[in-house]
Protein backbone atom coordinates (compact mmCIF):
# COMPACT_ATOMS: atom_id res chain seq x y z
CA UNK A 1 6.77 21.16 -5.94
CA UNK A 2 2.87 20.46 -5.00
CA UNK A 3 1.91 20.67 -8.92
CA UNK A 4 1.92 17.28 -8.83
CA UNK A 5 -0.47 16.26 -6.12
CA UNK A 6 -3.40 15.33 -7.82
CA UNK A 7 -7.06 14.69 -6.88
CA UNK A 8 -7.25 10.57 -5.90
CA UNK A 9 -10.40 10.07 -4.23
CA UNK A 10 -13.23 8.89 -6.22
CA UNK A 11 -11.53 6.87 -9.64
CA UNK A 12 -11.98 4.35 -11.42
CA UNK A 13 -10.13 2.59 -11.32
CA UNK A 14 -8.79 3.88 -7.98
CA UNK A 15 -5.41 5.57 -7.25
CA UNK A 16 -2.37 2.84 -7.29
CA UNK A 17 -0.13 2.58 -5.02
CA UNK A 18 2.70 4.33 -6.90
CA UNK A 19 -0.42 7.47 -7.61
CA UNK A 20 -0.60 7.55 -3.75
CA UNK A 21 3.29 7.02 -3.13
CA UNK A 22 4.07 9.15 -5.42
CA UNK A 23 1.78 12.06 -3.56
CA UNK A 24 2.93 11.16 -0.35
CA UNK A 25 6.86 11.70 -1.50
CA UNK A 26 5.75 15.26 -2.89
CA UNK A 27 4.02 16.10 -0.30
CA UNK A 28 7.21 15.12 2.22
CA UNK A 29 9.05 17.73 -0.32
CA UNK A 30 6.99 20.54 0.21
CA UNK A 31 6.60 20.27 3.89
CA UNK A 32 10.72 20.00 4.69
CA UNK A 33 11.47 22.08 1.97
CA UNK A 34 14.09 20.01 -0.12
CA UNK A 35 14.19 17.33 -2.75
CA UNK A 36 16.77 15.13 -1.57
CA UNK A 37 17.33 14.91 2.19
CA UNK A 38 20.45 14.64 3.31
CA UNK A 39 22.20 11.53 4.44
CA UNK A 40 21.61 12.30 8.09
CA UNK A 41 17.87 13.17 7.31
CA UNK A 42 17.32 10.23 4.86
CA UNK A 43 15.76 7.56 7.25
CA UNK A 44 13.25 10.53 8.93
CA UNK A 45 12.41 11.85 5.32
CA UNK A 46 11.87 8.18 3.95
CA UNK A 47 9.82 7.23 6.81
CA UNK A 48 7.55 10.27 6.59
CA UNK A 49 7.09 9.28 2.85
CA UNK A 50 5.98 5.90 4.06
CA UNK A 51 3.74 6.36 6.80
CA UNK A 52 1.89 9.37 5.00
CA UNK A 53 0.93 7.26 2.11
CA UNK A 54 0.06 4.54 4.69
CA UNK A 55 -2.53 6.94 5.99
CA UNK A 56 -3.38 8.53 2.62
CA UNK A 57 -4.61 4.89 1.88
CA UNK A 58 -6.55 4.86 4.75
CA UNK A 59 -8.40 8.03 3.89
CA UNK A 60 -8.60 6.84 0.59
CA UNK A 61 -10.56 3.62 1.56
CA UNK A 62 -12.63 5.19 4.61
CA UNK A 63 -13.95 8.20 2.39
CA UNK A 64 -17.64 7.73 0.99
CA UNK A 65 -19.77 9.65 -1.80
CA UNK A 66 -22.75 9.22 -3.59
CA UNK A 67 -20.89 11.06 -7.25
CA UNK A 68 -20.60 8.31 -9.58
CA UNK A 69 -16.57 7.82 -9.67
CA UNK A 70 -14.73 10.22 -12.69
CA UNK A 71 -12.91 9.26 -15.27
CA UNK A 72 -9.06 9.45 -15.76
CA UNK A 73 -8.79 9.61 -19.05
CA UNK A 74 -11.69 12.66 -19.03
CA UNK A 75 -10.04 14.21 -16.23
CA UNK A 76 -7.00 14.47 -17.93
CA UNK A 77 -8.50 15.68 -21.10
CA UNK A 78 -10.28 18.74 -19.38
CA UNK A 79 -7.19 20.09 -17.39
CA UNK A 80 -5.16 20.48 -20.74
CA UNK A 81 -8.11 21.94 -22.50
CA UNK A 82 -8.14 24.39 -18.93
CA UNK A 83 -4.03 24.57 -19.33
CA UNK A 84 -4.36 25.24 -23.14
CA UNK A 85 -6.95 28.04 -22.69
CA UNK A 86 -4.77 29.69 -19.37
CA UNK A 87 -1.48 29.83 -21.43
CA UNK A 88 -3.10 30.61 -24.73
CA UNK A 89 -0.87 32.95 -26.57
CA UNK A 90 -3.20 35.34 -28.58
C-alpha cells in the first residue's frame, strides 16, 4: 500500500495539495490496515486522512535545507531507469 508515498520535501515546484492528500490517505491505509473503512469507521478514517495532511503541510512548510530543490521530471526519470535495471529480465 506505502509504494505510493513519495519523497515531497524539497520540489519545485512544491508538493500540491492532492501530492500531500493523496500521501496522507495512503498513509491512513497502511496504518488501519484496510482500503475502504467501513461505514461505522468512515468519519474516524476520513478525519485521520485530513488532519495528517494538515500536519504533513506543516512539516512541509517548517522544514529547511541548503540542497538546491530537485526536479520532478528528473526524479521521475531516474527511478524508472532504477525500476528498469531491478526488473531487468536477462
Amino acid at each position: 500500500m506505502c509504494r505510493n508515498i513519495h519523497t515531497l520535501h524539497n520540489f519545485e515546484p512544491a508538493a500540491t495539495d492532492d501530492e500531500v492528500g493523496a500521501a496522507a490517505l495512503q498513509y491512513v491505509r497502511k496504518i488501519s490496515g484496510t482500503t475502504k473503512p467501513s461505514q461505522a469507521n468512515a468519519e474516524a478514517f476520513d478525519r485521520a486522512v485530513a488532519e495528517i495532511a494538515h500536519i504533513t503541510r506543516h512539516l512541509l512548510e517548517d522544514l529547511v535545507t541548503t540542497a538546491p530543490p530537485k526536479d520532478r521530471e528528473v526524479e521521475a526519470q531516474k527511478a524508472k531507469e532504477r525500476s528498469a535495471k531491478r526488473f531487468a529480465t536477462v
